[in-house]
PDB file of N, CA and C in Angstrom:
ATOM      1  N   UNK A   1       0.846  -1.178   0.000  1.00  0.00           N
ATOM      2  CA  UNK A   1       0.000   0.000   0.000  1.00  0.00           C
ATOM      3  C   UNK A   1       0.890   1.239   0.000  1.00  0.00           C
ATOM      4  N   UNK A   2       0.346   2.238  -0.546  1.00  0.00           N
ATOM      5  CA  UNK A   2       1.309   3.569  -0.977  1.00  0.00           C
ATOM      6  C   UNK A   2       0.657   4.396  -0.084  1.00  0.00           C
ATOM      7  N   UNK A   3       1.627   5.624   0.272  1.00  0.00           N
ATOM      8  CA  UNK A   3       0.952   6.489   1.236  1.00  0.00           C
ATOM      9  C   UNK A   3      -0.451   7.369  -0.266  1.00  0.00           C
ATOM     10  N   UNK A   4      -0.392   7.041  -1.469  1.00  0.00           N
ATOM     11  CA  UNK A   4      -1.286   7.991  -1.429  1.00  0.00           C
ATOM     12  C   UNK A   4      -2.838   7.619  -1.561  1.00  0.00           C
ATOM     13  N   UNK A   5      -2.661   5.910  -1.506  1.00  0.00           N
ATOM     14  CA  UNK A   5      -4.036   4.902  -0.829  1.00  0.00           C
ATOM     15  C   UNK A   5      -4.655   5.486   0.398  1.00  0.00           C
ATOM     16  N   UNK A   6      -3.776   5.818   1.492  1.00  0.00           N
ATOM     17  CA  UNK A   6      -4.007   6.553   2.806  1.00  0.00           C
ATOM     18  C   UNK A   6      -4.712   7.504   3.297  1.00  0.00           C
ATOM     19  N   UNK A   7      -5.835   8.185   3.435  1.00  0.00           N
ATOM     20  CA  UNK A   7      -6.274   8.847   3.347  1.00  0.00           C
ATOM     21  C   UNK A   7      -6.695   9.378   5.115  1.00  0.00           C
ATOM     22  N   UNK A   8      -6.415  10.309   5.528  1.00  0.00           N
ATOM     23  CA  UNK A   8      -6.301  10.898   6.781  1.00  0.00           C
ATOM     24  C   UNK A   8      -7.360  11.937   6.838  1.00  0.00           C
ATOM     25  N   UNK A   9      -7.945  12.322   8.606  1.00  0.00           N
ATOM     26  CA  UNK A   9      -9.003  13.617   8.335  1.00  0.00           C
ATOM     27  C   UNK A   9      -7.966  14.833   9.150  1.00  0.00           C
ATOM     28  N   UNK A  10      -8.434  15.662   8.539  1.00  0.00           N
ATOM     29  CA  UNK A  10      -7.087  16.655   8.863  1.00  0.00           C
ATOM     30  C   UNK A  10      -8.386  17.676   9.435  1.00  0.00           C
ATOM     31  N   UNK A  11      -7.452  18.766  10.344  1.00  0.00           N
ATOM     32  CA  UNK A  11      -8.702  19.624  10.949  1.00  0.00           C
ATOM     33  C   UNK A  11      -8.691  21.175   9.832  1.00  0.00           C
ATOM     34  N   UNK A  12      -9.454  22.102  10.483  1.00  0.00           N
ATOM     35  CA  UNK A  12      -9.304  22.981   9.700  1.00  0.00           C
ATOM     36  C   UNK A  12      -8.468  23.995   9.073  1.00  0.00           C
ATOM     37  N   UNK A  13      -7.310  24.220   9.694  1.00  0.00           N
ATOM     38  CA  UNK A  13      -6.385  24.998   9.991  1.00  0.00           C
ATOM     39  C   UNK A  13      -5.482  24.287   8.834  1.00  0.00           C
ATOM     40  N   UNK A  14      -5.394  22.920   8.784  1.00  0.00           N
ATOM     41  CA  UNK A  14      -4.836  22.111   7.831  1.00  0.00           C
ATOM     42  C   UNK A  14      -5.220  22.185   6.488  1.00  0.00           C
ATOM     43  N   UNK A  15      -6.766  22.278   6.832  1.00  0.00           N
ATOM     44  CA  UNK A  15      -7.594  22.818   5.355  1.00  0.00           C
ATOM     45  C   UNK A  15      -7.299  24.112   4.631  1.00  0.00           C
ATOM     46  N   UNK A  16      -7.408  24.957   5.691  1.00  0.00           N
ATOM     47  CA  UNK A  16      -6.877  26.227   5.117  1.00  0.00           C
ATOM     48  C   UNK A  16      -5.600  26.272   4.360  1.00  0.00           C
ATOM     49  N   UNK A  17      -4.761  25.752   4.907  1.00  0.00           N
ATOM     50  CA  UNK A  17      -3.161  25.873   4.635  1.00  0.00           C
ATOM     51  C   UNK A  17      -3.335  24.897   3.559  1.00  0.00           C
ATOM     52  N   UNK A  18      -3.901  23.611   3.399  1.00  0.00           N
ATOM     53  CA  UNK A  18      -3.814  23.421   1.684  1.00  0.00           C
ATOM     54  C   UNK A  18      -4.220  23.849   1.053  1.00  0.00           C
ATOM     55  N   UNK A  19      -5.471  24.444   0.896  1.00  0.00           N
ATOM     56  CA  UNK A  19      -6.130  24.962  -0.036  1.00  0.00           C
ATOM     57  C   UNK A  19      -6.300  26.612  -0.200  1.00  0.00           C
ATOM     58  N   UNK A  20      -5.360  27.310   0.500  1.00  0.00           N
ATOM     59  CA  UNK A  20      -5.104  28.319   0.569  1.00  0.00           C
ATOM     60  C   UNK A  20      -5.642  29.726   0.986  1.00  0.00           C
ATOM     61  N   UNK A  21      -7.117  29.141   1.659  1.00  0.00           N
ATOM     62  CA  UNK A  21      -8.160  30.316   1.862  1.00  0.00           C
ATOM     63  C   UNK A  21      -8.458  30.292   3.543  1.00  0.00           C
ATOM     64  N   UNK A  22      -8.961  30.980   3.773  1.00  0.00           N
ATOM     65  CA  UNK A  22      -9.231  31.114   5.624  1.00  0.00           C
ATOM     66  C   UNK A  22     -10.692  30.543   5.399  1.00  0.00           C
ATOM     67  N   UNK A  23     -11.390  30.093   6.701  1.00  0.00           N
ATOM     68  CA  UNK A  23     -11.997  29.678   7.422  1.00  0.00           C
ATOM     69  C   UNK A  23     -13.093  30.071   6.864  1.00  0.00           C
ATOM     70  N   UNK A  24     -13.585  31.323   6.632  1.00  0.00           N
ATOM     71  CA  UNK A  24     -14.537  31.929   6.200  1.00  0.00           C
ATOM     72  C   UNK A  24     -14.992  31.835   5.225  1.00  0.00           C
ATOM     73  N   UNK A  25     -14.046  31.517   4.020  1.00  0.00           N
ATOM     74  CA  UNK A  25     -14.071  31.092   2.524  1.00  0.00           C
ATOM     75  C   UNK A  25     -14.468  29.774   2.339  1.00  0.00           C
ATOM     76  N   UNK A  26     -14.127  29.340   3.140  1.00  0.00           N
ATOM     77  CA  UNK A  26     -13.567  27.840   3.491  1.00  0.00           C
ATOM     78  C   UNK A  26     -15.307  27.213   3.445  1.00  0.00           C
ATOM     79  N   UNK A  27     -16.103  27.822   4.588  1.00  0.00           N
ATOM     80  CA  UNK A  27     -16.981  26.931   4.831  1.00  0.00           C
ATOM     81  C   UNK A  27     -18.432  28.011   4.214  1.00  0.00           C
ATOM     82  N   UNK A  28     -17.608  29.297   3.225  1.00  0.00           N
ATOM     83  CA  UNK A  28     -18.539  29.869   2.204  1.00  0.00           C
ATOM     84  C   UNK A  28     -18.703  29.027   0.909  1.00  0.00           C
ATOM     85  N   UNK A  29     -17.710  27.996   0.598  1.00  0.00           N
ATOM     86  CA  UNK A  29     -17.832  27.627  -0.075  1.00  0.00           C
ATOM     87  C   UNK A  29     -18.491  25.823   0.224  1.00  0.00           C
ATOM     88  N   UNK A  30     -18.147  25.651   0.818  1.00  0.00           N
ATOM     89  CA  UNK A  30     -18.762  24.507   1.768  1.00  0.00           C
ATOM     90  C   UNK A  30     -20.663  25.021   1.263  1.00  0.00           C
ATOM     91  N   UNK A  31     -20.995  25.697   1.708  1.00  0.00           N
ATOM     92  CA  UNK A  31     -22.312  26.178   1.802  1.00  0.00           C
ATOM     93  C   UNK A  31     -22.854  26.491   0.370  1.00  0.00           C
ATOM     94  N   UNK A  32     -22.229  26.959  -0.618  1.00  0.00           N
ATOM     95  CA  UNK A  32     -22.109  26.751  -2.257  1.00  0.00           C
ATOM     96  C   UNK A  32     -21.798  25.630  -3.002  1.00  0.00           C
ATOM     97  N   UNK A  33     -21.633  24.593  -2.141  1.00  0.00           N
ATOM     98  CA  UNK A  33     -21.803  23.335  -2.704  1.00  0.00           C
ATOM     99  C   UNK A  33     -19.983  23.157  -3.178  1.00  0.00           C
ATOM    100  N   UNK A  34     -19.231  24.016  -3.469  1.00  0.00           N
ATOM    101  CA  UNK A  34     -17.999  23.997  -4.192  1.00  0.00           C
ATOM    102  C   UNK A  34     -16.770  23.576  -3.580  1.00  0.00           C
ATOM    103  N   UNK A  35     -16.890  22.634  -2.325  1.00  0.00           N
ATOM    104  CA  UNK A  35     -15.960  22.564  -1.525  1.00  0.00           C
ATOM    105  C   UNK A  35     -16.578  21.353  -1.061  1.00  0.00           C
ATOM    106  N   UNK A  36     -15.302  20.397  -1.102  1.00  0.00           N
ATOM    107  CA  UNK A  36     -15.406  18.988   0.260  1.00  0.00           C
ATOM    108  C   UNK A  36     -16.303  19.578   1.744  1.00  0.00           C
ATOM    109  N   UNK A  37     -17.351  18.654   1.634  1.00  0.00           N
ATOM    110  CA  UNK A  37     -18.062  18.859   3.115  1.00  0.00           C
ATOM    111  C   UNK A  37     -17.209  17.677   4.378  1.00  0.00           C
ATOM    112  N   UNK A  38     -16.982  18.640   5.525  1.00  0.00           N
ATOM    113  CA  UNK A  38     -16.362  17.998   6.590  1.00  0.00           C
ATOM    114  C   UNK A  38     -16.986  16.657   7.096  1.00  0.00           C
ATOM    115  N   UNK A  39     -16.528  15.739   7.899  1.00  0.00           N
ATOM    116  CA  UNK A  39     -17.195  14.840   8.270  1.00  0.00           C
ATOM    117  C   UNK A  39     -17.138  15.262   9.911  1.00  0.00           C
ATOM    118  N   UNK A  40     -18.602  15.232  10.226  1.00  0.00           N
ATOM    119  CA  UNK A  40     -18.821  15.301  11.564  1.00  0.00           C
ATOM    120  C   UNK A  40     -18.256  14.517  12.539  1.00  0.00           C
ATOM    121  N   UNK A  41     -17.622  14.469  13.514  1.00  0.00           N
ATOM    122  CA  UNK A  41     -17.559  13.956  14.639  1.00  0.00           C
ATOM    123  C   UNK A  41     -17.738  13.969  15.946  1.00  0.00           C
ATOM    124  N   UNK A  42     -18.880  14.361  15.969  1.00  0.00           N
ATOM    125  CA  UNK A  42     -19.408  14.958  17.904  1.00  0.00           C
ATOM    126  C   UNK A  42     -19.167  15.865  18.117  1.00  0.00           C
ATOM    127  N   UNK A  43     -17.633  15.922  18.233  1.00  0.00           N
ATOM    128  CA  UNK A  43     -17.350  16.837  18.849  1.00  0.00           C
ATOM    129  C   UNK A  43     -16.385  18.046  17.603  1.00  0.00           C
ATOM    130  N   UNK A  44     -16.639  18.151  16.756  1.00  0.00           N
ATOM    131  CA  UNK A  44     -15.858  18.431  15.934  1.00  0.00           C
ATOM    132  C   UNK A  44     -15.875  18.380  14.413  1.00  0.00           C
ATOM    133  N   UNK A  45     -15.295  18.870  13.728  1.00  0.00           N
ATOM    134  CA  UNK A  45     -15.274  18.163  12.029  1.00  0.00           C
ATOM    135  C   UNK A  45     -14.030  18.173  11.685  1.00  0.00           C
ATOM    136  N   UNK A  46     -13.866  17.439  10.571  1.00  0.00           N
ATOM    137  CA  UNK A  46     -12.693  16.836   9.907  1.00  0.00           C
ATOM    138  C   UNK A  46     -12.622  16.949   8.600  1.00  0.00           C
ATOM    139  N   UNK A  47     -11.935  17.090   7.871  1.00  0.00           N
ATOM    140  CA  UNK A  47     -11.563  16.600   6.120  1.00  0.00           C
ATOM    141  C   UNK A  47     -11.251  15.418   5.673  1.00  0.00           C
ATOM    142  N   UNK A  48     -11.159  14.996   4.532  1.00  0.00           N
ATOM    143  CA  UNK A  48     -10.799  13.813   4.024  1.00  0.00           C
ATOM    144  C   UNK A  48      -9.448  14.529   3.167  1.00  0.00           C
ATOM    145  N   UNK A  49      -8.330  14.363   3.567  1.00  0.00           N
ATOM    146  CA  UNK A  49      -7.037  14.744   2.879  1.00  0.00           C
ATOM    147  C   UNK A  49      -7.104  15.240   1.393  1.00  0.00           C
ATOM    148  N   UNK A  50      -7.138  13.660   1.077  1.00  0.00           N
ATOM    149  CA  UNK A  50      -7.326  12.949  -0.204  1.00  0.00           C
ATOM    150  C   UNK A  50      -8.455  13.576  -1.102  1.00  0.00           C
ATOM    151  N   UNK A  51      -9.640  14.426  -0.656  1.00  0.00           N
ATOM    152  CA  UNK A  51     -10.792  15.363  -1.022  1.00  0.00           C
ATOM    153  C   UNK A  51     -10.631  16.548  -1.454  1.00  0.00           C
ATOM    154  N   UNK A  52      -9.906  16.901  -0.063  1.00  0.00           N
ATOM    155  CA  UNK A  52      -8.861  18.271  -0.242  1.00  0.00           C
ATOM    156  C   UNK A  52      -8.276  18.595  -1.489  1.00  0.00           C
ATOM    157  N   UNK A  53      -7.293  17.777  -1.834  1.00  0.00           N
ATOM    158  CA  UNK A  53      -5.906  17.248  -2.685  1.00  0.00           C
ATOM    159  C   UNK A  53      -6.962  17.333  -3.548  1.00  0.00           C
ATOM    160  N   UNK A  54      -7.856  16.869  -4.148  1.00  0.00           N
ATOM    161  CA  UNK A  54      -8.387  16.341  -5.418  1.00  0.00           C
ATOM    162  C   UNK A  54      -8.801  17.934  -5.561  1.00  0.00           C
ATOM    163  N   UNK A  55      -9.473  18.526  -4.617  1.00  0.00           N
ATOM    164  CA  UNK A  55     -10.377  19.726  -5.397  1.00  0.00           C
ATOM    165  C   UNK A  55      -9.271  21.012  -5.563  1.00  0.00           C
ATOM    166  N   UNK A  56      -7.745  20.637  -4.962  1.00  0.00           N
ATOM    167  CA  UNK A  56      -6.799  21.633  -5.453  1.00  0.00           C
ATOM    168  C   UNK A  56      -6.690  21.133  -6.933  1.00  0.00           C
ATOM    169  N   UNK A  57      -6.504  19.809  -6.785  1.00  0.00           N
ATOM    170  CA  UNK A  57      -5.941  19.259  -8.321  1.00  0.00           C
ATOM    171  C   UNK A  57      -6.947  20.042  -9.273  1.00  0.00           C
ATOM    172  N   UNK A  58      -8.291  19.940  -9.170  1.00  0.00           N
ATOM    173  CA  UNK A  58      -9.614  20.299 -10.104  1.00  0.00           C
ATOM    174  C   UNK A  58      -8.986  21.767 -10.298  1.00  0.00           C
ATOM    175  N   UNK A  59      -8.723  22.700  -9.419  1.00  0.00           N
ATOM    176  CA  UNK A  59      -8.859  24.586  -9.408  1.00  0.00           C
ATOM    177  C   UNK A  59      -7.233  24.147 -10.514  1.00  0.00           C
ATOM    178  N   UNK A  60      -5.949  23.413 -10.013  1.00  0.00           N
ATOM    179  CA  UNK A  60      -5.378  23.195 -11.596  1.00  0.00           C
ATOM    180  C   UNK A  60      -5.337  23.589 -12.914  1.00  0.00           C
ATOM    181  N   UNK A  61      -6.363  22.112 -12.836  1.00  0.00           N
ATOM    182  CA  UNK A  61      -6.474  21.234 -14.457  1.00  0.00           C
ATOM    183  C   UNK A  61      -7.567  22.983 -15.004  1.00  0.00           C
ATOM    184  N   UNK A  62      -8.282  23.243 -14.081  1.00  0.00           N
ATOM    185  CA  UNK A  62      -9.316  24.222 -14.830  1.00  0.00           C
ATOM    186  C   UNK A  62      -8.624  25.558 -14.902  1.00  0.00           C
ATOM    187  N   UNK A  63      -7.010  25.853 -14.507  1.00  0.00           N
ATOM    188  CA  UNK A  63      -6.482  26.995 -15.145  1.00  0.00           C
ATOM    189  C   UNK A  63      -5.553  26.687 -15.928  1.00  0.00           C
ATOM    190  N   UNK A  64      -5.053  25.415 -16.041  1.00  0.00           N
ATOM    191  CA  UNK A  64      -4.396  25.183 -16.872  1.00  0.00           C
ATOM    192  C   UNK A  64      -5.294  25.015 -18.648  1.00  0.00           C
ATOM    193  N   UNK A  65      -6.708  24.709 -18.332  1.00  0.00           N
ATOM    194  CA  UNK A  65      -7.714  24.547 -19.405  1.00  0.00           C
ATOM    195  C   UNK A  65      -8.312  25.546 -19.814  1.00  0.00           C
ATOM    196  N   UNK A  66      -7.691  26.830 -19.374  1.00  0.00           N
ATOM    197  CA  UNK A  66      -8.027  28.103 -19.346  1.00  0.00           C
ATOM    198  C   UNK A  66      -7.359  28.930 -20.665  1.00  0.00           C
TER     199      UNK A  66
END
């Protein structure tokens, strides 16, 4: 198995820093449908890494298709 099979929930602060926007953007876009929705956990929410990663890859491929 390869680490990029692996898929980890990272918190928000982590989110921000990959995907490059603050908190506010973050879960404005969450609410616009245009962003990985967190997975709840009681006490908290989480990301799916690997979700993250993909929807940087997408903002990419769509300026490179630009």
């Amino acid at each position: 198995m390869t680490d990029q099979n692996i898929d980890i929930l990272i918190k928000l602060p982590e989110v921000c820093r990959q995907a490059g926007f603050g908190k506010s953007a973050i879960y404005a876009m969450i609410k616009a449908g245009t962003f990985p929705e967190p997975i709840k956990l009681g006490y908290g929410s989480r990301w799916s890494q690997q979700e993250v990663q993909a929807w940087v890859r997408e903002l990419r491929l769509r300026r490179v298709a630009a």
